[in-house]
C-alpha atoms as a PDB file:
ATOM      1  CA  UNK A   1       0.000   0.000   0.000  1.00  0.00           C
ATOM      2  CA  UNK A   2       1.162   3.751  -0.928  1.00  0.00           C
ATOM      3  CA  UNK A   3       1.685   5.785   2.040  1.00  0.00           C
ATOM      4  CA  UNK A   4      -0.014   8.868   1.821  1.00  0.00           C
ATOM      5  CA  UNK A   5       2.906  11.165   2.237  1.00  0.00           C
ATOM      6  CA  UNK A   6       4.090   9.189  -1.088  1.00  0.00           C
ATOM      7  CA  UNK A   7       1.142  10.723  -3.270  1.00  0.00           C
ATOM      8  CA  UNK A   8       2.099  14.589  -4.515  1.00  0.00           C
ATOM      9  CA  UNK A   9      -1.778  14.784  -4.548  1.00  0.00           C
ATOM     10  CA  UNK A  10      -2.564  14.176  -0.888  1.00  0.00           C
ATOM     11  CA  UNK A  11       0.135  16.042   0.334  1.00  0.00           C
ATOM     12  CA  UNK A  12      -0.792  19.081  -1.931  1.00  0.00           C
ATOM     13  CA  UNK A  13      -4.320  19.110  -0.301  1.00  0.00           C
ATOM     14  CA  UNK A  14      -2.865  18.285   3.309  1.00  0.00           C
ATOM     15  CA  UNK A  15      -0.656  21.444   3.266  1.00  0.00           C
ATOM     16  CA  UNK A  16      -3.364  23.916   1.321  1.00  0.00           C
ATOM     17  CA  UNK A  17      -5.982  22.585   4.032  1.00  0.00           C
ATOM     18  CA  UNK A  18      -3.368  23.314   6.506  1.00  0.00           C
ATOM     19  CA  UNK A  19      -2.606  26.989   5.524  1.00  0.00           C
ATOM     20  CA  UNK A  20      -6.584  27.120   5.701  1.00  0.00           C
ATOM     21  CA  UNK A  21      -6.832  26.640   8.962  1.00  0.00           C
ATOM     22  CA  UNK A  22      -3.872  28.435   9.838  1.00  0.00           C
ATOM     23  CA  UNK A  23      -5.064  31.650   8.078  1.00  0.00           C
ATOM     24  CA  UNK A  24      -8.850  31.360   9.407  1.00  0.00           C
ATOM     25  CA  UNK A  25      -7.066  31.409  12.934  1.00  0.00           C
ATOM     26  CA  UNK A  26      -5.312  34.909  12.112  1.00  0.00           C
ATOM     27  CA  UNK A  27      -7.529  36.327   9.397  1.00  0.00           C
ATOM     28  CA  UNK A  28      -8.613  39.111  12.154  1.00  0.00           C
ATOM     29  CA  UNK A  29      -8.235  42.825  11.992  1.00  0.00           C
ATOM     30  CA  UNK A  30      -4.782  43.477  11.597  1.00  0.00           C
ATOM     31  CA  UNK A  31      -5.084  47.251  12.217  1.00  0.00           C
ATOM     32  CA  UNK A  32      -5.232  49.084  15.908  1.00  0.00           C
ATOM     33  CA  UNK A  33      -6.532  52.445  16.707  1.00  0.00           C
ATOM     34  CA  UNK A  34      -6.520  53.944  20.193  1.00  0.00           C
ATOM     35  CA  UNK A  35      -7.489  56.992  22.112  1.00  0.00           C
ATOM     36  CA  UNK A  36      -6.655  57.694  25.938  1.00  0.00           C
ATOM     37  CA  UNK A  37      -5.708  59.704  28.478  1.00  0.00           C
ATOM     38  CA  UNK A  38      -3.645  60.196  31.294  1.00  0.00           C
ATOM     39  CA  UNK A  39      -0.525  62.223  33.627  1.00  0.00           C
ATOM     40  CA  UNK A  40       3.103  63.016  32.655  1.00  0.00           C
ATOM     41  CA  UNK A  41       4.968  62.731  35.288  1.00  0.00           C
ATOM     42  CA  UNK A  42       8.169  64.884  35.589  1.00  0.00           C
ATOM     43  CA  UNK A  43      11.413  63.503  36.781  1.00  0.00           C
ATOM     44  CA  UNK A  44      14.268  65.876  37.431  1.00  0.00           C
ATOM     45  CA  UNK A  45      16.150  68.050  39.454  1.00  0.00           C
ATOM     46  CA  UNK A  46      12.677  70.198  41.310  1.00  0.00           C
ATOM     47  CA  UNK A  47      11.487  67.317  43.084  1.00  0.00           C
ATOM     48  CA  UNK A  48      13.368  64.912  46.042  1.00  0.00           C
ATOM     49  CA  UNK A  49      11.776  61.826  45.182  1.00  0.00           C
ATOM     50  CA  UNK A  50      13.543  59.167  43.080  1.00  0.00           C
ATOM     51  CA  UNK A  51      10.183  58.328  41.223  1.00  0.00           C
ATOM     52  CA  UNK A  52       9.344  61.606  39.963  1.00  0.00           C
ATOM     53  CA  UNK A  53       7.010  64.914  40.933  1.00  0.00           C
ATOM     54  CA  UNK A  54       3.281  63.005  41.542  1.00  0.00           C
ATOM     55  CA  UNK A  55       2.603  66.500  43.214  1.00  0.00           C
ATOM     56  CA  UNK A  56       2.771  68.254  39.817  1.00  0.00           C
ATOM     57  CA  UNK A  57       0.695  66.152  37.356  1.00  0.00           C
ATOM     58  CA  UNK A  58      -0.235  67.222  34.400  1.00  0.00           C
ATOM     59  CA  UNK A  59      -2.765  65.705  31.938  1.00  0.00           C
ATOM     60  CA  UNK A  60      -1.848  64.351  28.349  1.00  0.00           C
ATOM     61  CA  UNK A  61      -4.164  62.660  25.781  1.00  0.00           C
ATOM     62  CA  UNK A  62      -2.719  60.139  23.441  1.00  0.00           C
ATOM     63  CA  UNK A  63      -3.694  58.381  20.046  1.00  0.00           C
ATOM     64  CA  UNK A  64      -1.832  55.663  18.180  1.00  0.00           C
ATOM     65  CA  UNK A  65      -2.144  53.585  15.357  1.00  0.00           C
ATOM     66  CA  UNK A  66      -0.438  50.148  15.329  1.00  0.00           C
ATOM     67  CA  UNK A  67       0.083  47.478  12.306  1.00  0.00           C
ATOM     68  CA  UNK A  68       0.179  44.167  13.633  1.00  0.00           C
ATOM     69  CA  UNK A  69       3.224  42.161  12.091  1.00  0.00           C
ATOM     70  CA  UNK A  70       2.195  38.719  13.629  1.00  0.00           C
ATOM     71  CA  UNK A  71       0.824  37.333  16.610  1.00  0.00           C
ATOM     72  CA  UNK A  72       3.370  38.641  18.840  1.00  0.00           C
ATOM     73  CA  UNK A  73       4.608  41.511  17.469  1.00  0.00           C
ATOM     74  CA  UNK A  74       3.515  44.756  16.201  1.00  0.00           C
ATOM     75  CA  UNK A  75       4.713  48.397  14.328  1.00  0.00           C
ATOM     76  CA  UNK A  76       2.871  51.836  15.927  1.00  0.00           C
ATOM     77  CA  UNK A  77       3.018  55.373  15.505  1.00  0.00           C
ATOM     78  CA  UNK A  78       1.808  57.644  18.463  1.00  0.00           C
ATOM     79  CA  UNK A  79       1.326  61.031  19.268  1.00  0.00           C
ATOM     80  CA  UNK A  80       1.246  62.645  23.169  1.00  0.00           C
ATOM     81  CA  UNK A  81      -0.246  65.958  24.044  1.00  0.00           C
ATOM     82  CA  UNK A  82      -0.035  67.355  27.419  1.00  0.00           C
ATOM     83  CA  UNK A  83       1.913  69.074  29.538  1.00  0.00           C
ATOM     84  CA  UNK A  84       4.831  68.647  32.500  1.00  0.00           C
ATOM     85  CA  UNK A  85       5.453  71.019  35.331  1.00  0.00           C
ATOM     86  CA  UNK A  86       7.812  70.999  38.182  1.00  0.00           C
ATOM     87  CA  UNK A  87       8.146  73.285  41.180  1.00  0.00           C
ATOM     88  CA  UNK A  88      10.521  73.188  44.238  1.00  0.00           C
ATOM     89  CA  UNK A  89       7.967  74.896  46.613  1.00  0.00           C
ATOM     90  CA  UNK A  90       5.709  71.502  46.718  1.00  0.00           C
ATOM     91  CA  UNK A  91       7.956  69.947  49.112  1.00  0.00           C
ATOM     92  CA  UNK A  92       8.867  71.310  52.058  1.00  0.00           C
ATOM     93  CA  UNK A  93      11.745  69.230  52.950  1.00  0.00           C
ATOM     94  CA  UNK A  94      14.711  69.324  52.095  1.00  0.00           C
ATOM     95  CA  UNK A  95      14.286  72.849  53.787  1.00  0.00           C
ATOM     96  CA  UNK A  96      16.458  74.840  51.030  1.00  0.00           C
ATOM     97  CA  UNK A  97      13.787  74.068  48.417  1.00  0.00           C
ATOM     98  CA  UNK A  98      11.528  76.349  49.748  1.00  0.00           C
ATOM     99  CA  UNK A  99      14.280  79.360  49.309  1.00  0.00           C
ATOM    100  CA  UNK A 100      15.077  77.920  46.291  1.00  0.00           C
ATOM    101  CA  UNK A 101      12.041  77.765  44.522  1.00  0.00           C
ATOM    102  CA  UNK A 102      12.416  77.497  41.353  1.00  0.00           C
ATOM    103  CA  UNK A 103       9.744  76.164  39.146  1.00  0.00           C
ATOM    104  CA  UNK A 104       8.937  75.468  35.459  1.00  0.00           C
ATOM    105  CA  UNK A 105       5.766  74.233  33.034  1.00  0.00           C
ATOM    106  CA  UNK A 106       5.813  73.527  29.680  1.00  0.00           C
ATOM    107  CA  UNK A 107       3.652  72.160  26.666  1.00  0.00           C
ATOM    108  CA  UNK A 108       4.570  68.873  24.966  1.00  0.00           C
ATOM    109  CA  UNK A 109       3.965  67.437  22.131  1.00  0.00           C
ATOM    110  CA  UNK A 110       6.137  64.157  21.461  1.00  0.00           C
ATOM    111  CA  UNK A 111       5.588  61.454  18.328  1.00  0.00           C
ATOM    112  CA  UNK A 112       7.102  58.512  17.888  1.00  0.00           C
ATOM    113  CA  UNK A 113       7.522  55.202  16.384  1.00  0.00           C
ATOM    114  CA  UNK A 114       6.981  51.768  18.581  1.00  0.00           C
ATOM    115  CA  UNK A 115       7.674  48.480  18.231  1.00  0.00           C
ATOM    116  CA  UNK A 116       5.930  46.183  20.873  1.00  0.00           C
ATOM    117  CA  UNK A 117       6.226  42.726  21.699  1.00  0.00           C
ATOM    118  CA  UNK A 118       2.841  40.554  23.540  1.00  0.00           C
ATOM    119  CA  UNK A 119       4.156  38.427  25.575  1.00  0.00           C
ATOM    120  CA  UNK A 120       1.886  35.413  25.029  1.00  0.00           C
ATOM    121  CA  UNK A 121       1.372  36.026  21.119  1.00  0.00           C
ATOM    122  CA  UNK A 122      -1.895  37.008  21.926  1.00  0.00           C
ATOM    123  CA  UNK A 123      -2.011  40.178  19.207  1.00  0.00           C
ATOM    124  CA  UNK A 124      -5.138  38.102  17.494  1.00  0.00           C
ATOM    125  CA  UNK A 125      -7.113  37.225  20.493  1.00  0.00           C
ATOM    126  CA  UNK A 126     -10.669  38.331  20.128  1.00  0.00           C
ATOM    127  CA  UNK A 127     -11.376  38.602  23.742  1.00  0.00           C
ATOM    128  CA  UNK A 128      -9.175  38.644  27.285  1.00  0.00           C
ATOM    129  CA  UNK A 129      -6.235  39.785  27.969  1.00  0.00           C
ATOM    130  CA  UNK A 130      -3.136  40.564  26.168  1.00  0.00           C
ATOM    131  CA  UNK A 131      -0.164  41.727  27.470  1.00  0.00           C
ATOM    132  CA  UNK A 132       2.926  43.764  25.979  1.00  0.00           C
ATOM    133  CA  UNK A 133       6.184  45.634  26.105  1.00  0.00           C
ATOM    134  CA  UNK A 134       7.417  48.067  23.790  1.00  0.00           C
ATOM    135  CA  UNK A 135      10.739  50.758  22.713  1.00  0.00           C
ATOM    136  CA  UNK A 136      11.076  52.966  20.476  1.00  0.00           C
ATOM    137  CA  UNK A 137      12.103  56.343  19.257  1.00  0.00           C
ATOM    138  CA  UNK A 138      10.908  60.028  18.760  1.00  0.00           C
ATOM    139  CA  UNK A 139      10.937  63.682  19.379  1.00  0.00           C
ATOM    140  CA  UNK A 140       8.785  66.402  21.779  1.00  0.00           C
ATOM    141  CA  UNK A 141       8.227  69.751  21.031  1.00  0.00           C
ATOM    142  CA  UNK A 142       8.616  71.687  24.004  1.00  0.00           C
ATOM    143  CA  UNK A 143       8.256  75.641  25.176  1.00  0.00           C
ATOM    144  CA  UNK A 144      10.128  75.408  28.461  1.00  0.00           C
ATOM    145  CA  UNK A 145       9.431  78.835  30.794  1.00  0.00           C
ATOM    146  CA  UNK A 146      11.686  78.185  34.075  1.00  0.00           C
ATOM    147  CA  UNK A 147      10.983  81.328  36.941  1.00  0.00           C
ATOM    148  CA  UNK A 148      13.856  81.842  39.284  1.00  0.00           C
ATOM    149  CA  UNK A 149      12.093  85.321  40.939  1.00  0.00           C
ATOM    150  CA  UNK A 150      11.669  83.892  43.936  1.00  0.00           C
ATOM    151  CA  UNK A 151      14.870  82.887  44.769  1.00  0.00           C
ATOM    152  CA  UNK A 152      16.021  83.503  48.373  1.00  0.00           C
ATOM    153  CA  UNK A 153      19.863  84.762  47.449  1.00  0.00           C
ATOM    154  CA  UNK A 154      20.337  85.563  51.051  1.00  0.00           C
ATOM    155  CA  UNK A 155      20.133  81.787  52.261  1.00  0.00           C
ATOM    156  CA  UNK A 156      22.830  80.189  50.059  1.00  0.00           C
ATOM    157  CA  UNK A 157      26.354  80.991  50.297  1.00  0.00           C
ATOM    158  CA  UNK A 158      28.166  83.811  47.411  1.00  0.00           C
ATOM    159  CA  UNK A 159      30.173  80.939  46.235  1.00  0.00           C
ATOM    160  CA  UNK A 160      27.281  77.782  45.750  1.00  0.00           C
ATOM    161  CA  UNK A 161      26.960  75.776  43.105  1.00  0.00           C
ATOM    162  CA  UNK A 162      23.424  77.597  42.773  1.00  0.00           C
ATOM    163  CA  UNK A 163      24.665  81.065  42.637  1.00  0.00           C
ATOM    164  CA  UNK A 164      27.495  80.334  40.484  1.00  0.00           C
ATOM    165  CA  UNK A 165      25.692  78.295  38.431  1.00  0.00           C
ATOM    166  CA  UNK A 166      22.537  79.999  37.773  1.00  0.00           C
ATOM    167  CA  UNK A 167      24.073  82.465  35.723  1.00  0.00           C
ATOM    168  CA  UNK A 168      25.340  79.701  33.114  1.00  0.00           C
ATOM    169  CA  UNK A 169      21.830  78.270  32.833  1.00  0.00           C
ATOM    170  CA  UNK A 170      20.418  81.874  31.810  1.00  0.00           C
ATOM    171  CA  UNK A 171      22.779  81.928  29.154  1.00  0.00           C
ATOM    172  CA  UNK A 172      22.470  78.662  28.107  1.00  0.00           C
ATOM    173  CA  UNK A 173      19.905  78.517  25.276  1.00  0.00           C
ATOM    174  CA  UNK A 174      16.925  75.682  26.327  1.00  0.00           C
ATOM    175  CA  UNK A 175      15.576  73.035  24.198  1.00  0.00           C
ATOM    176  CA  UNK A 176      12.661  73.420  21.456  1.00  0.00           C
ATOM    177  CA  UNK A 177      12.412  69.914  20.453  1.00  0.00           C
ATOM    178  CA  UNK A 178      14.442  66.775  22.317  1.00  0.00           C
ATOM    179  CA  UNK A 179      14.665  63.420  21.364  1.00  0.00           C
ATOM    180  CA  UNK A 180      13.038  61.353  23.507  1.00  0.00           C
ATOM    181  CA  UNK A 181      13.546  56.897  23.468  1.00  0.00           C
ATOM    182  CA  UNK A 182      10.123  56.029  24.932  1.00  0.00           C
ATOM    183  CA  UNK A 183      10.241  52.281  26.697  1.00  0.00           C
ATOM    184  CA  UNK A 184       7.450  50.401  28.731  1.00  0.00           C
ATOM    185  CA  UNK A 185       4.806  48.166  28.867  1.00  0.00           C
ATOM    186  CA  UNK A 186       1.360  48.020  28.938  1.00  0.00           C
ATOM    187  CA  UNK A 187      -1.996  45.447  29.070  1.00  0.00           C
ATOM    188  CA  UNK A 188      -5.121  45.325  26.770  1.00  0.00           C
ATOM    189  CA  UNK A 189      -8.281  43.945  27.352  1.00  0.00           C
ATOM    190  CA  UNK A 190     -10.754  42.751  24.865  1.00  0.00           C
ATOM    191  CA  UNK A 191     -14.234  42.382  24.728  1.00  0.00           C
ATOM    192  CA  UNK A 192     -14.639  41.162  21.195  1.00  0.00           C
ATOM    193  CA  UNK A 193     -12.847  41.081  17.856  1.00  0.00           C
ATOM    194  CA  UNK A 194     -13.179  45.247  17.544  1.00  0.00           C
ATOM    195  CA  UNK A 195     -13.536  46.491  21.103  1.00  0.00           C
ATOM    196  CA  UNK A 196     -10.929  46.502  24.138  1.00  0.00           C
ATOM    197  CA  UNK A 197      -9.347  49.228  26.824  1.00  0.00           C
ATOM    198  CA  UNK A 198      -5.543  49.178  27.639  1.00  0.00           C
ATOM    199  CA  UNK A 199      -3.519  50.668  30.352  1.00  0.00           C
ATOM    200  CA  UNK A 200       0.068  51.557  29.745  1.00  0.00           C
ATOM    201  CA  UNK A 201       3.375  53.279  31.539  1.00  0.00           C
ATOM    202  CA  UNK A 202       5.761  54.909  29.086  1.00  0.00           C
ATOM    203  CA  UNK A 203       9.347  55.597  30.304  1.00  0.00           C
ATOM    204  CA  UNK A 204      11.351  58.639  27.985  1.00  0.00           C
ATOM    205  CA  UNK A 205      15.241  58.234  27.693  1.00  0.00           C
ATOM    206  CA  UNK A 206      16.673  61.411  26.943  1.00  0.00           C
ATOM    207  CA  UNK A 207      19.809  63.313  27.181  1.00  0.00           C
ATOM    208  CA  UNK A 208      19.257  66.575  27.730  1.00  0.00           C
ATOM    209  CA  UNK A 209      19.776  67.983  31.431  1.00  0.00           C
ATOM    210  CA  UNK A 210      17.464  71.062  30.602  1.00  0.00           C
ATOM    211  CA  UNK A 211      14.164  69.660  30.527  1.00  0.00           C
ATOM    212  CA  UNK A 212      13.248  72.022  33.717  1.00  0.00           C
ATOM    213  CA  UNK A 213      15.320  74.864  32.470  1.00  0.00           C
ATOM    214  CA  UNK A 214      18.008  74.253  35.248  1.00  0.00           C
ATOM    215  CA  UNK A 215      21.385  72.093  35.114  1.00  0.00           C
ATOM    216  CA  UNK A 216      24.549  73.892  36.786  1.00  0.00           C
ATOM    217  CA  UNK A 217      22.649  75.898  39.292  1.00  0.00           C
ATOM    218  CA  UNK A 218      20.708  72.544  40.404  1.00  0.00           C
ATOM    219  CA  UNK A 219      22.397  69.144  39.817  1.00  0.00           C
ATOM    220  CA  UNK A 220      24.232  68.773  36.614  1.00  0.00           C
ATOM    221  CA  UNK A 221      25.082  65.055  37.923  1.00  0.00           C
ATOM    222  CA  UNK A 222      21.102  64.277  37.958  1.00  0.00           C
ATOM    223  CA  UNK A 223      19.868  64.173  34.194  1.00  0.00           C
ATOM    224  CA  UNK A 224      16.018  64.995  33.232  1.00  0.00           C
ATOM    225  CA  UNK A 225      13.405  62.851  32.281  1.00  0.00           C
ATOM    226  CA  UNK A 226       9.463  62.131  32.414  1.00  0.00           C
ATOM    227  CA  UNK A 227       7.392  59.441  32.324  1.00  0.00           C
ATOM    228  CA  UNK A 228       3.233  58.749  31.575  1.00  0.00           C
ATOM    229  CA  UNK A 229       0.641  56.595  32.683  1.00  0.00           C
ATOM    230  CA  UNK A 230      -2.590  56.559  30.279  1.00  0.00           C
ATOM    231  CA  UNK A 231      -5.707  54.233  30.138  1.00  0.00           C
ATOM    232  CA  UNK A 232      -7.558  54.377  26.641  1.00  0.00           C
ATOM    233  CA  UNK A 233      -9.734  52.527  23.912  1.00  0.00           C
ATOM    234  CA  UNK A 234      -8.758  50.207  21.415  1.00  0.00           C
ATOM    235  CA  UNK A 235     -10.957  50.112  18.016  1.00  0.00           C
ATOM    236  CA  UNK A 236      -9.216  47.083  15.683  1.00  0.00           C
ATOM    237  CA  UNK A 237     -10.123  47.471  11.799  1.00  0.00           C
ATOM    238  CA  UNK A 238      -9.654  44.712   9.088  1.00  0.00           C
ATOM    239  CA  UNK A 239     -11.402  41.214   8.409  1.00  0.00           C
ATOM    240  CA  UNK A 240     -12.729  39.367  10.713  1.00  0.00           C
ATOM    241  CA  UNK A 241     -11.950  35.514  11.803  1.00  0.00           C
ATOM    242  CA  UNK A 242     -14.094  34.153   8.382  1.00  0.00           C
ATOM    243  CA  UNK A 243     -14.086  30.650  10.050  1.00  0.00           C
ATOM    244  CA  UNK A 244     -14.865  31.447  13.484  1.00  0.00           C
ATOM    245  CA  UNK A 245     -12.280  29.260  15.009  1.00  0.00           C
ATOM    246  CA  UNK A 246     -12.492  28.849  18.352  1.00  0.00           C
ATOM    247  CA  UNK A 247      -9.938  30.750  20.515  1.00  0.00           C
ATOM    248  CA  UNK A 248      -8.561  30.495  24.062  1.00  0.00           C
ATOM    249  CA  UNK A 249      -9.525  33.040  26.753  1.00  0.00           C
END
């Protein structure tokens, strides 16, 4: 007796009945739209703690759109619009903040391109939940305004780094656009083949120490940087699973 695997035929229809299935299992929207909303959160020289200034939130709203590669990985483009402040006279300890005092505020808006990884391969899941990380790369406009006016010059010594170094930070120019290397992760949560809500925290890398508008007269050691949190919408756009293949939760 042949063996099937012998017969061109049979194995022709084995491996087109094969990419079948295959393909009804992923023929699912393979496009991502999302909308949320959320805090940056600045992390720099005007605040003490390690984890950044929670007592000068701002609000942001975010959209992306995302191309999904395969199950486990996808391409997206997003765009943040908000805001991040800082200001030494929120914290009352260490006590020179308070004669210090400095403070800034300024607009952002950052865009970038992301490449995420799910976990679990679970980018075609209909419903549950499906958890990612991401990096990636982009810029933010910025309009920095630092305020120095209320500076207590009669509390710090002629010779500190803050009087001697507040000068250089007048004169140095401040950023209009920085380039920012946004990493995270985040978790979506389906309720059918179009609908889900995520939640996400997005770290930004960057270089530049002027972010507040201060460096030499602060902490030149310390660099700049901010952070988000955001909770949003997804909306997924393409064909649906034609053969309605069952799928694990």
């Amino acid at each position: 007796m042949r063996s099937t695997w012998q017969d061109p035929v049979c194995v022709v229809l084995i491996l087109l009945g094969s990419s079948l299935i295959t393909n009804g299992q992923t023929n699912v929207a393979k496009f991502q739209f999302g909308l949320g909303a959320g805090t940056f959160i600045y992390q720099g020289d005007l605040t003490p703690s390690p984890v950044g200034s929670y007592r000068t939130l701002r609000p942001l709203v975010n959209l992306f759109a995302s191309k999904l590669i395969n199950s486990s990985f996808a391409l997206r483009a997003n765009l943040a619009v908000g805001s991040l402040s800082g200001n030494d006279a929120a914290y009352n300890e260490p006590a020179y903040r308070q004669h210090r005092n400095f403070n800034f505020h300024s607009p952002v808006i950052e865009m970038s391109g992301i490449a995420e990884w799910n976990l679990f391969g679970r980018n075609y899941v209909s419903r549950g939940f499906s958890p990612y990380v991401f990096a990636g790369v982009g810029f933010s406009v910025v309009s920095i305004k630092r305020d120095y006016s209320h500076l207590d010059t009669e509390y710090f010594p002629a010779n500190s780094e803050l009087l001697t170094g507040l000068p250089v930070d007048v004169q140095h120019p401040l950023p209009h656009m920085l380039v920012v290397a946004p990493v995270g992760a985040g978790i979506r949560y389906y309720f059918s083949d179009r609908i889900g809500i995520s939640a996400e925290t997005s770290y930004r890398i960057m270089s530049n120490d002027y972010l507040d508008g201060f460096s030499r007269a602060v902490n030149p050691a310390r660099g700049d940087h901010y952070y988000s949190h955001t909770i949003g919408v997804v909306y997924r756009l393409g064909k649906k699973n034609t053969l309605a293949c069952p799928e694990k939760f």
